[in-house]
C-alpha atoms as a PDB file:
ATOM      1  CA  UNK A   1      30.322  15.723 -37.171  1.00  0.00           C
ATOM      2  CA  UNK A   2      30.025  13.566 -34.275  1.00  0.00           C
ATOM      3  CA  UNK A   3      26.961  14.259 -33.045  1.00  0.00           C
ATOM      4  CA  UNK A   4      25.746  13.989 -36.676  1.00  0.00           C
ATOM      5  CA  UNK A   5      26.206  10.658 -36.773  1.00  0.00           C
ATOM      6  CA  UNK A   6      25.406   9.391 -33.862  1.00  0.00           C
ATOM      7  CA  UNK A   7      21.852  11.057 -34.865  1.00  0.00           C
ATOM      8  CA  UNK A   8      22.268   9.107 -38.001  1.00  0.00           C
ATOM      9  CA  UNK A   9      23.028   6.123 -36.263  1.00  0.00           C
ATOM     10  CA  UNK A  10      19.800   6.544 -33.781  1.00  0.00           C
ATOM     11  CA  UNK A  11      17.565   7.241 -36.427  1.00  0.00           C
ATOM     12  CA  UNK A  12      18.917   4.440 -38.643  1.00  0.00           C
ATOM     13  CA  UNK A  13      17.575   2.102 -35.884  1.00  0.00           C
ATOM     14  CA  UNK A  14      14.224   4.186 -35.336  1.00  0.00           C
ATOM     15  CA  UNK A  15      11.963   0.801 -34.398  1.00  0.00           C
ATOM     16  CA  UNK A  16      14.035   0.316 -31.703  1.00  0.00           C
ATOM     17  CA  UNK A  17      13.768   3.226 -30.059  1.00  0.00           C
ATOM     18  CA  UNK A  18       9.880   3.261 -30.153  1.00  0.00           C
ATOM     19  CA  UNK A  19       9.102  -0.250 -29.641  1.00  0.00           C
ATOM     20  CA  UNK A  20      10.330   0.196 -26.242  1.00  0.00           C
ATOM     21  CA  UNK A  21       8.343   2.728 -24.905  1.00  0.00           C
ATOM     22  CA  UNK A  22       5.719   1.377 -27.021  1.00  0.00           C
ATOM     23  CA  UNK A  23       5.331  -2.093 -25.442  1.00  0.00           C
ATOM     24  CA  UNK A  24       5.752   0.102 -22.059  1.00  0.00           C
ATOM     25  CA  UNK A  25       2.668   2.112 -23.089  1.00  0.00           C
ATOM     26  CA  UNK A  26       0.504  -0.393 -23.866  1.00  0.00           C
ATOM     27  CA  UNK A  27       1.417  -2.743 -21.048  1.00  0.00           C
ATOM     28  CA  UNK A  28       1.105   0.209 -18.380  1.00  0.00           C
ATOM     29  CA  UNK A  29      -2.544   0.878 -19.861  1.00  0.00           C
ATOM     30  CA  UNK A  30      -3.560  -2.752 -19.802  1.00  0.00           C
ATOM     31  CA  UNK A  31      -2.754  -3.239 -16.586  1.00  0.00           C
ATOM     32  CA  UNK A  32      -4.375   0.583 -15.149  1.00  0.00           C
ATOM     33  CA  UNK A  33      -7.377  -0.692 -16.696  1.00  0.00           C
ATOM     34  CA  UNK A  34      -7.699  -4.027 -14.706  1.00  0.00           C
ATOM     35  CA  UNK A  35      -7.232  -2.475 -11.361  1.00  0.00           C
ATOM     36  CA  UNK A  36      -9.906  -2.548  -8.929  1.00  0.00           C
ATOM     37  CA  UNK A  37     -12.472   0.314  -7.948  1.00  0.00           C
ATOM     38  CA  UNK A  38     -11.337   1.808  -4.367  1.00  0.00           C
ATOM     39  CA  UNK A  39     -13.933   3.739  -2.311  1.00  0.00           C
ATOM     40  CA  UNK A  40     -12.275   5.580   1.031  1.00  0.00           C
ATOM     41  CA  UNK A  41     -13.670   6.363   4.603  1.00  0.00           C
ATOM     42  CA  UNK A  42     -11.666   8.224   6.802  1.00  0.00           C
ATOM     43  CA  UNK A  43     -12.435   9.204  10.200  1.00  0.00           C
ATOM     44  CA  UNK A  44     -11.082  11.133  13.343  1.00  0.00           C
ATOM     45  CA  UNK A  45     -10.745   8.473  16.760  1.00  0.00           C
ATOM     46  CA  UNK A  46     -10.669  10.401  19.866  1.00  0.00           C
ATOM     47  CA  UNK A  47     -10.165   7.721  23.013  1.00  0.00           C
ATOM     48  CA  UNK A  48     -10.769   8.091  26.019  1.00  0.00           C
ATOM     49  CA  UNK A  49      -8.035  10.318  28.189  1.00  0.00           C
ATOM     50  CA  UNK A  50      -6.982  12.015  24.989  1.00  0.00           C
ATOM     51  CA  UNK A  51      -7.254  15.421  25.332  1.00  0.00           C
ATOM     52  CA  UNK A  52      -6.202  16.461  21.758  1.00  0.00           C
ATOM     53  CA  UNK A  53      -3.116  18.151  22.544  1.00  0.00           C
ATOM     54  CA  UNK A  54      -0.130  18.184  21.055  1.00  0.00           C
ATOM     55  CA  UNK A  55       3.060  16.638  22.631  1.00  0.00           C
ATOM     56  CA  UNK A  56       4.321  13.035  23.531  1.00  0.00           C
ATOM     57  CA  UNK A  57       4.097  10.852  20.487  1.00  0.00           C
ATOM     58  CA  UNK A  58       4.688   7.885  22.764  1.00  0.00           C
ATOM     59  CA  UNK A  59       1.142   8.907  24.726  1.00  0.00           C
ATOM     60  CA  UNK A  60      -0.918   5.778  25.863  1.00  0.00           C
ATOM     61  CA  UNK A  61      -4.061   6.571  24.335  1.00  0.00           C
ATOM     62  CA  UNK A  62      -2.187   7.279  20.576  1.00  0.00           C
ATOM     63  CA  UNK A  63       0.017   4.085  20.615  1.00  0.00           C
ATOM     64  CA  UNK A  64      -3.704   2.145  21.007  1.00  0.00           C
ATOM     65  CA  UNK A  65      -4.222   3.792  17.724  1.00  0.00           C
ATOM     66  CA  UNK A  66      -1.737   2.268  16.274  1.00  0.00           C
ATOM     67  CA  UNK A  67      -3.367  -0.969  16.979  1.00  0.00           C
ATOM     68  CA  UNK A  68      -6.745   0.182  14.888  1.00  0.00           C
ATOM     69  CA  UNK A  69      -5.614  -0.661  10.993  1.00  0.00           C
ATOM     70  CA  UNK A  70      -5.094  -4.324  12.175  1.00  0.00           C
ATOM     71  CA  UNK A  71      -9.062  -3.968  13.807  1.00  0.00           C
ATOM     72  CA  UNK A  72      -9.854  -3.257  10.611  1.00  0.00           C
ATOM     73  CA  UNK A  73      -7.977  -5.993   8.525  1.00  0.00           C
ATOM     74  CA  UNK A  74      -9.520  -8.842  10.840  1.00  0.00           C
ATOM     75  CA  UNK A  75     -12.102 -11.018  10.827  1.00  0.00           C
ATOM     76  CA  UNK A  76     -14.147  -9.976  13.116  1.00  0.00           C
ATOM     77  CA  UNK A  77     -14.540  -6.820  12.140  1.00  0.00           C
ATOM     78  CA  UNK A  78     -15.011  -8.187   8.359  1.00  0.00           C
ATOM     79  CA  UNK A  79     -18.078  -9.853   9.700  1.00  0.00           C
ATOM     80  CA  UNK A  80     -19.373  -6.838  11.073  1.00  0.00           C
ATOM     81  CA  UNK A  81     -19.468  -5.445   7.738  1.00  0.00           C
ATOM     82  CA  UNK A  82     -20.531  -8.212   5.576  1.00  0.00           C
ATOM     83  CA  UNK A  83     -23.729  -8.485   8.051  1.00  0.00           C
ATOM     84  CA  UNK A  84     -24.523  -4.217   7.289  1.00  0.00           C
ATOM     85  CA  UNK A  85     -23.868  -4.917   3.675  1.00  0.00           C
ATOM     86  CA  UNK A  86     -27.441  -4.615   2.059  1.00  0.00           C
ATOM     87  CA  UNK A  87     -29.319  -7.387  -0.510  1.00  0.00           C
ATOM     88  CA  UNK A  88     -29.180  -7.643  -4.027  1.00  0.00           C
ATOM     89  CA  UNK A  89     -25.504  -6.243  -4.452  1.00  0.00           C
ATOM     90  CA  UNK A  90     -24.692  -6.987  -8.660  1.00  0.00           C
ATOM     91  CA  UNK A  91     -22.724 -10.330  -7.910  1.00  0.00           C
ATOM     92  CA  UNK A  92     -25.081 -11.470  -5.291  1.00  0.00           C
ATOM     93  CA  UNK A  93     -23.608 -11.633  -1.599  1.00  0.00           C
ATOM     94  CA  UNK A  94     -20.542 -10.618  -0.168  1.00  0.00           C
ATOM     95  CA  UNK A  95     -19.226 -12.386   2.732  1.00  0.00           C
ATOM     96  CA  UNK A  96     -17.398 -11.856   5.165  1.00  0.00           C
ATOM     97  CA  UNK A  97     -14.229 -13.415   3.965  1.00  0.00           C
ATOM     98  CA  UNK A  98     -14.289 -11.491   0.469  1.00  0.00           C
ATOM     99  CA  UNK A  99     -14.793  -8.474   2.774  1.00  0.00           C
ATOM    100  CA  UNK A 100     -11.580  -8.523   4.879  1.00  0.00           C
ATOM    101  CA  UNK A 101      -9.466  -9.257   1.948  1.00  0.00           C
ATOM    102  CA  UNK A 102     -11.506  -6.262   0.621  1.00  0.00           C
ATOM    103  CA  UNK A 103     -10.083  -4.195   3.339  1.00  0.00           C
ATOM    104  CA  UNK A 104      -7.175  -2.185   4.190  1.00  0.00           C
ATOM    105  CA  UNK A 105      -6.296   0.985   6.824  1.00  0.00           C
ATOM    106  CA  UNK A 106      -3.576   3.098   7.951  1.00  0.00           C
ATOM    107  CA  UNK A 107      -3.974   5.768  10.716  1.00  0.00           C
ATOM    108  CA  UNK A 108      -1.792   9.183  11.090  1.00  0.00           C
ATOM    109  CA  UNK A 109      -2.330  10.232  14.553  1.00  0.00           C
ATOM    110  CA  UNK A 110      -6.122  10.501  15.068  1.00  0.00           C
ATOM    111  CA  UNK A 111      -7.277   9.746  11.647  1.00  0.00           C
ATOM    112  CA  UNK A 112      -8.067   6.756  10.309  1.00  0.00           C
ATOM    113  CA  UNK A 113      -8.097   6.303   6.082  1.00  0.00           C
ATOM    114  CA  UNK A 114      -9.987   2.674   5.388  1.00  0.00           C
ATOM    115  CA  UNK A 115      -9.815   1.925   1.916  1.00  0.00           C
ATOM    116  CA  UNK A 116     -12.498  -1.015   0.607  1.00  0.00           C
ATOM    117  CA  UNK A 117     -11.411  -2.574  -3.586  1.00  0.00           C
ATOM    118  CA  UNK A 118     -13.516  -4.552  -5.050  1.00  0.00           C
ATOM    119  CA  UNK A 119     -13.421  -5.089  -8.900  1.00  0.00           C
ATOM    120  CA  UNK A 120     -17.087  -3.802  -9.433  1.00  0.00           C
ATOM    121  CA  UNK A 121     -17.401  -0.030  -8.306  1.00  0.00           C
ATOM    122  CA  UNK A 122     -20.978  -0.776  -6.281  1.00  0.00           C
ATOM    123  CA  UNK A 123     -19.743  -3.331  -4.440  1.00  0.00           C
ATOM    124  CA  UNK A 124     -16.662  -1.201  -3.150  1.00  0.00           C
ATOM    125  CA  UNK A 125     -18.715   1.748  -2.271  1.00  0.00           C
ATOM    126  CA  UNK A 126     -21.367  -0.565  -0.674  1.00  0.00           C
ATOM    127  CA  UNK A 127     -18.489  -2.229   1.681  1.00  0.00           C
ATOM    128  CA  UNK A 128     -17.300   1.482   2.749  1.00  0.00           C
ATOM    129  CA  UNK A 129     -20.550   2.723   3.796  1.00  0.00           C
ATOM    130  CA  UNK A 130     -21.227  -0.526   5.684  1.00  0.00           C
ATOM    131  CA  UNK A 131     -17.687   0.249   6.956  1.00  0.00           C
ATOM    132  CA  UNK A 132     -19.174   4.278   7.902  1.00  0.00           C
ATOM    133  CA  UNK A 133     -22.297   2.398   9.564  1.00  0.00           C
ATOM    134  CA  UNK A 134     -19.895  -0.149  11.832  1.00  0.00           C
ATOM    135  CA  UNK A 135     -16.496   1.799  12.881  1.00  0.00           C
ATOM    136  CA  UNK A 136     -18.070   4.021  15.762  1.00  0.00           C
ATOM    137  CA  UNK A 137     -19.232   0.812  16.883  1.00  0.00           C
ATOM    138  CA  UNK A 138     -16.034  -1.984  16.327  1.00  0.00           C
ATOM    139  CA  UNK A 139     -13.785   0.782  17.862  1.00  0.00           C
ATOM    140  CA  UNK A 140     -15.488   0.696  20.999  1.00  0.00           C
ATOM    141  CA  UNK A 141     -15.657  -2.400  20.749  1.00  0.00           C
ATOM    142  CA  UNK A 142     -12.267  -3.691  20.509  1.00  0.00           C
ATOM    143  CA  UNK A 143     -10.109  -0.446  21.275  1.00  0.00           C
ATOM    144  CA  UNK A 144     -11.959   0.349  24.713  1.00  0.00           C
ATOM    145  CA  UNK A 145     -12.311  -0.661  27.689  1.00  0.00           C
ATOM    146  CA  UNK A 146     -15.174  -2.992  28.341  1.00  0.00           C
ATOM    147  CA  UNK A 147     -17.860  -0.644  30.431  1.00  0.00           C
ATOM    148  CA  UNK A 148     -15.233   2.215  30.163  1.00  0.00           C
ATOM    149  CA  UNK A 149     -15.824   5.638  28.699  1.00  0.00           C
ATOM    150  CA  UNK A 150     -17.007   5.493  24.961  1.00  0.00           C
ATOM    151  CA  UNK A 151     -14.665   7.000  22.029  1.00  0.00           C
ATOM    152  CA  UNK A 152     -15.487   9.597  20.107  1.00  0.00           C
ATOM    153  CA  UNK A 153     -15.573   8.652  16.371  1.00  0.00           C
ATOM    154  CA  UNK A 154     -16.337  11.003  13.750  1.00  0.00           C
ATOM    155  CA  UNK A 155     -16.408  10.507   9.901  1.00  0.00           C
ATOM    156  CA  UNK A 156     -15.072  13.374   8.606  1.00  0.00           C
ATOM    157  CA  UNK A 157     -14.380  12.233   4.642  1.00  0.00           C
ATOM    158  CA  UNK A 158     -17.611   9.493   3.801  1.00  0.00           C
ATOM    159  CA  UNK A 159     -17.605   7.034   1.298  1.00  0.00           C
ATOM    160  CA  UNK A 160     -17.619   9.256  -1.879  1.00  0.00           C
ATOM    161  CA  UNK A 161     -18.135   8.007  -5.851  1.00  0.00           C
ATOM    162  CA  UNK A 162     -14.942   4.514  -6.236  1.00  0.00           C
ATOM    163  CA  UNK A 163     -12.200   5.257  -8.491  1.00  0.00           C
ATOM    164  CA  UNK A 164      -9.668   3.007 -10.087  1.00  0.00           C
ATOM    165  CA  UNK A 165      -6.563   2.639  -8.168  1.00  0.00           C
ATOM    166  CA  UNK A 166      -3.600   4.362  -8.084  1.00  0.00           C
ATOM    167  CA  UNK A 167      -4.143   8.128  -8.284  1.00  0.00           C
ATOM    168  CA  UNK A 168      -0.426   8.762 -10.042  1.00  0.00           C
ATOM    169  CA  UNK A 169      -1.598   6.718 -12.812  1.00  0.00           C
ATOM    170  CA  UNK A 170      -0.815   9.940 -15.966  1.00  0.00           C
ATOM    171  CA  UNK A 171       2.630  10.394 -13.481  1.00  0.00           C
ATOM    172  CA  UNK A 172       3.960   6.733 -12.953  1.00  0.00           C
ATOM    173  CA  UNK A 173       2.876   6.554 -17.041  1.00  0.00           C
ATOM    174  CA  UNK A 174       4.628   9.478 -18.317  1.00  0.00           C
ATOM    175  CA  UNK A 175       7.907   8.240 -15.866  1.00  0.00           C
ATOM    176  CA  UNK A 176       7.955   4.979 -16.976  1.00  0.00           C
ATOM    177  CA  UNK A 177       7.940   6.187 -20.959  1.00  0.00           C
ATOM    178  CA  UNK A 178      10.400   8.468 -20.459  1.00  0.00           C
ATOM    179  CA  UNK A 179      12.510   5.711 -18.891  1.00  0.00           C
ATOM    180  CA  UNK A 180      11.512   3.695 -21.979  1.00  0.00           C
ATOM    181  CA  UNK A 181      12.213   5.948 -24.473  1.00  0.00           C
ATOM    182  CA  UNK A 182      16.013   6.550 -22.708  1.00  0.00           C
ATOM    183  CA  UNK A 183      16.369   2.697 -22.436  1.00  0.00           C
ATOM    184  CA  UNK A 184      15.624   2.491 -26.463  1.00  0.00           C
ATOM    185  CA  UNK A 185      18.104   5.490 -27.209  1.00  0.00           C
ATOM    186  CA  UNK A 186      20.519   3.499 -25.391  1.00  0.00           C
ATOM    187  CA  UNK A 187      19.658   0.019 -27.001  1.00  0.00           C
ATOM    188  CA  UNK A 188      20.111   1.921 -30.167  1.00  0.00           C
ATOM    189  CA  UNK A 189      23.637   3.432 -29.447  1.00  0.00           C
ATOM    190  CA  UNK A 190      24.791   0.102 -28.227  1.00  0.00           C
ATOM    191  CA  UNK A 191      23.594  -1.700 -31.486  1.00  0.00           C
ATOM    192  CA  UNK A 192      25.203   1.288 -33.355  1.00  0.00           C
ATOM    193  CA  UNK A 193      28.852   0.994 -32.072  1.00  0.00           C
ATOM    194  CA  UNK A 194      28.673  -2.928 -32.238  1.00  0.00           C
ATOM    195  CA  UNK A 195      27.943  -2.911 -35.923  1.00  0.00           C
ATOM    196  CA  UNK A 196      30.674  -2.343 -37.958  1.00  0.00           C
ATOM    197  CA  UNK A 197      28.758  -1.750 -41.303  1.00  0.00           C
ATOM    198  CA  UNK A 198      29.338   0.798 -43.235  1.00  0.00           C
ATOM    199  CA  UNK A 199      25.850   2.932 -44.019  1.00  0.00           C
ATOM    200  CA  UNK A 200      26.860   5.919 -45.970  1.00  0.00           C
ATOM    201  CA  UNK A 201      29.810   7.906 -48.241  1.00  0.00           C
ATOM    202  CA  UNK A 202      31.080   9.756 -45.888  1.00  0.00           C
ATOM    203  CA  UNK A 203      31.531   6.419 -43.676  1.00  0.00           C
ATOM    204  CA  UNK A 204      33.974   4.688 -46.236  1.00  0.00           C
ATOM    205  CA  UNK A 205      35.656   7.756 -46.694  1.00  0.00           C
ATOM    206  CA  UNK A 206      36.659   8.376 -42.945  1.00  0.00           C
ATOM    207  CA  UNK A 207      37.401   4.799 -42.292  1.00  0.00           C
ATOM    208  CA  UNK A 208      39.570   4.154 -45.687  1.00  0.00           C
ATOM    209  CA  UNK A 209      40.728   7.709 -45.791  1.00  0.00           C
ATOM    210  CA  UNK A 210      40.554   8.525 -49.329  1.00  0.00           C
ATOM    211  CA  UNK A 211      37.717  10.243 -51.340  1.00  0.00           C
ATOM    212  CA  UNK A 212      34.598   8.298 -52.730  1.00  0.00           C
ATOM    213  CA  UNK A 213      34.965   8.995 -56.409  1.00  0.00           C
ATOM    214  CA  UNK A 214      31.883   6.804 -57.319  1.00  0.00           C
ATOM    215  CA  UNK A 215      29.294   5.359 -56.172  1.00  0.00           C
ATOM    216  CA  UNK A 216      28.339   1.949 -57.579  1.00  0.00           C
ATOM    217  CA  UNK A 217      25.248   0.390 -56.243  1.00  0.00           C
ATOM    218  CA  UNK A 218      24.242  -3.158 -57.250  1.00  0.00           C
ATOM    219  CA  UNK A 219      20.844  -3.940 -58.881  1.00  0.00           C
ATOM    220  CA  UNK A 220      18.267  -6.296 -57.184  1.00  0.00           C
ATOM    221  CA  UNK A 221      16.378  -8.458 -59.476  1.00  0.00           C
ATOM    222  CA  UNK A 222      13.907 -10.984 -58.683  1.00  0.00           C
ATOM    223  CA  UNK A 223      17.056 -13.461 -57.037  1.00  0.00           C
ATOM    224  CA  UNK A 224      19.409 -10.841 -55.345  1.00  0.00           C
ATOM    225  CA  UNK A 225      21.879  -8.600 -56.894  1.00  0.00           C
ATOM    226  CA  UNK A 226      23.013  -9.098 -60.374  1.00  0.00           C
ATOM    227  CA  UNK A 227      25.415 -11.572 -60.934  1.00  0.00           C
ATOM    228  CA  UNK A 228      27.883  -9.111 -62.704  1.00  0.00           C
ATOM    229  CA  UNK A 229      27.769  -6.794 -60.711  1.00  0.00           C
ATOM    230  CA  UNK A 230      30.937  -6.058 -59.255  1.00  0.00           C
ATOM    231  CA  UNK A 231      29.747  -5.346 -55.884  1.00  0.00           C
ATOM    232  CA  UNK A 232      29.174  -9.439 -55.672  1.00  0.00           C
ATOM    233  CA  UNK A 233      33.179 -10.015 -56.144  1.00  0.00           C
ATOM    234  CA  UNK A 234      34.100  -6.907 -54.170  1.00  0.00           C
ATOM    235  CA  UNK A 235      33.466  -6.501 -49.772  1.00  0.00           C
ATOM    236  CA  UNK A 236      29.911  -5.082 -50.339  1.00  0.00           C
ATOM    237  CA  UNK A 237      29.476  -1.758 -48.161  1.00  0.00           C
ATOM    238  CA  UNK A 238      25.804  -1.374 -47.375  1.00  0.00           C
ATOM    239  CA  UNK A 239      24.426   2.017 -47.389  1.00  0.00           C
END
């Protein structure tokens, strides 16, 4: 009997329980469609000493790696790119400033994932091949030794067709309206137990403890209920 009506009591408050999830929904899709378009380069770094085997994660020639995402998040490599960045892009010229904010990197060992956004999907797959074209380049540059031995760079994943960011998009969607939907539930039990209304027959009946014998509804008219009806001198019980 419980259960019954605290399905009753859910149901009876029905909007709330979707407009939650609802406003999540739309909100979540609004803002999946304004993200940017990311295009990704990643690429294997081999310096110079490294001989590829395993071992020491503290190892000279890896903890210079670590230095290579903030290469590619500065300005002077931004103005590497923006001068390999061909003519006639769709919003006319990108320079160097709008392509380091454009920019971002992380490395796992020997492999280094650049990531270029840009709102307009040309633009951010123009940036990462410009990006392919400079890294062998910028690493030797600014990783090695002046008139040392060269690195050996290698693109092993090249700029391939942008997509909008955020690849858990359907996953972080269906989470967050499943969270929704349990936050409305719970909205809708809370308002339940707060209001102290009776809804239904077999409400009065547990809370007076005697037997409905009739049911006596009052008749709306174009001002409200009928003046004579009893139900306007008498605690009304809404159903």
């Amino acid at each position: 009997m419980e259960t019954r009506h605290a399905v009753e009591a859910v149901l009876r408050r029905w909007w709330l329980v979707m407009a939650l999830p609802l406003a999540v929904l739309v909100g979540t899709l609004a803002s999946s469609a304004s993200q940017p378009y990311v295009a990704t380069v990643r690429a294997t770094v081999l310096l110079p000493g490294d001989t590829e085997m395993t071992g020491d994660a503290e190892r000279p020639e890896l903890m210079v790696m670590d230095d290579a995402p903030s290469v590619i998040r500065s300005t002077a490599f931004a103005r590497l790119v923006a001068a390999e960045l061909p003519r006639g892009l769709p919003n006319g010229w990108i320079d160097a400033a709008q392509v380091q904010a454009a920019l971002s990197a992380d490395r796992y060992s020997r492999v280094l994932t650049i990531e270029a956004r840009r709102d307009d999907a040309r633009e951010a797959l123009a940036i990462a091949r410009a990006v392919q074209a400079v890294l062998p380049n910028a690493v030797n540059q600014y990783l090695v030794e002046a008139g040392g031995q060269q690195a050996t760079v290698q693109i092993i994943d090249p700029p391939g067709q942008p997509v909008r960011d955020g690849e858990d998009r359907a996953v972080v969607l269906t989470v967050q309206t499943l969270v929704a939907l349990a936050a409305g539930l719970g909205l809708a039990a809370l308002a339940a137990t707060l209001d102290e209304r009776l809804y239904a027959v077999h409400d009065v009946e547990e809370t007076l403890g005697v037997p409905v014998l009739a049911d006596v509804r009052a008749r709306h008219g174009r001002f409200g209920p009928n003046p004579g009806s009893m139900l306007t001198r008498l605690p009304r019980w809404r159903r």
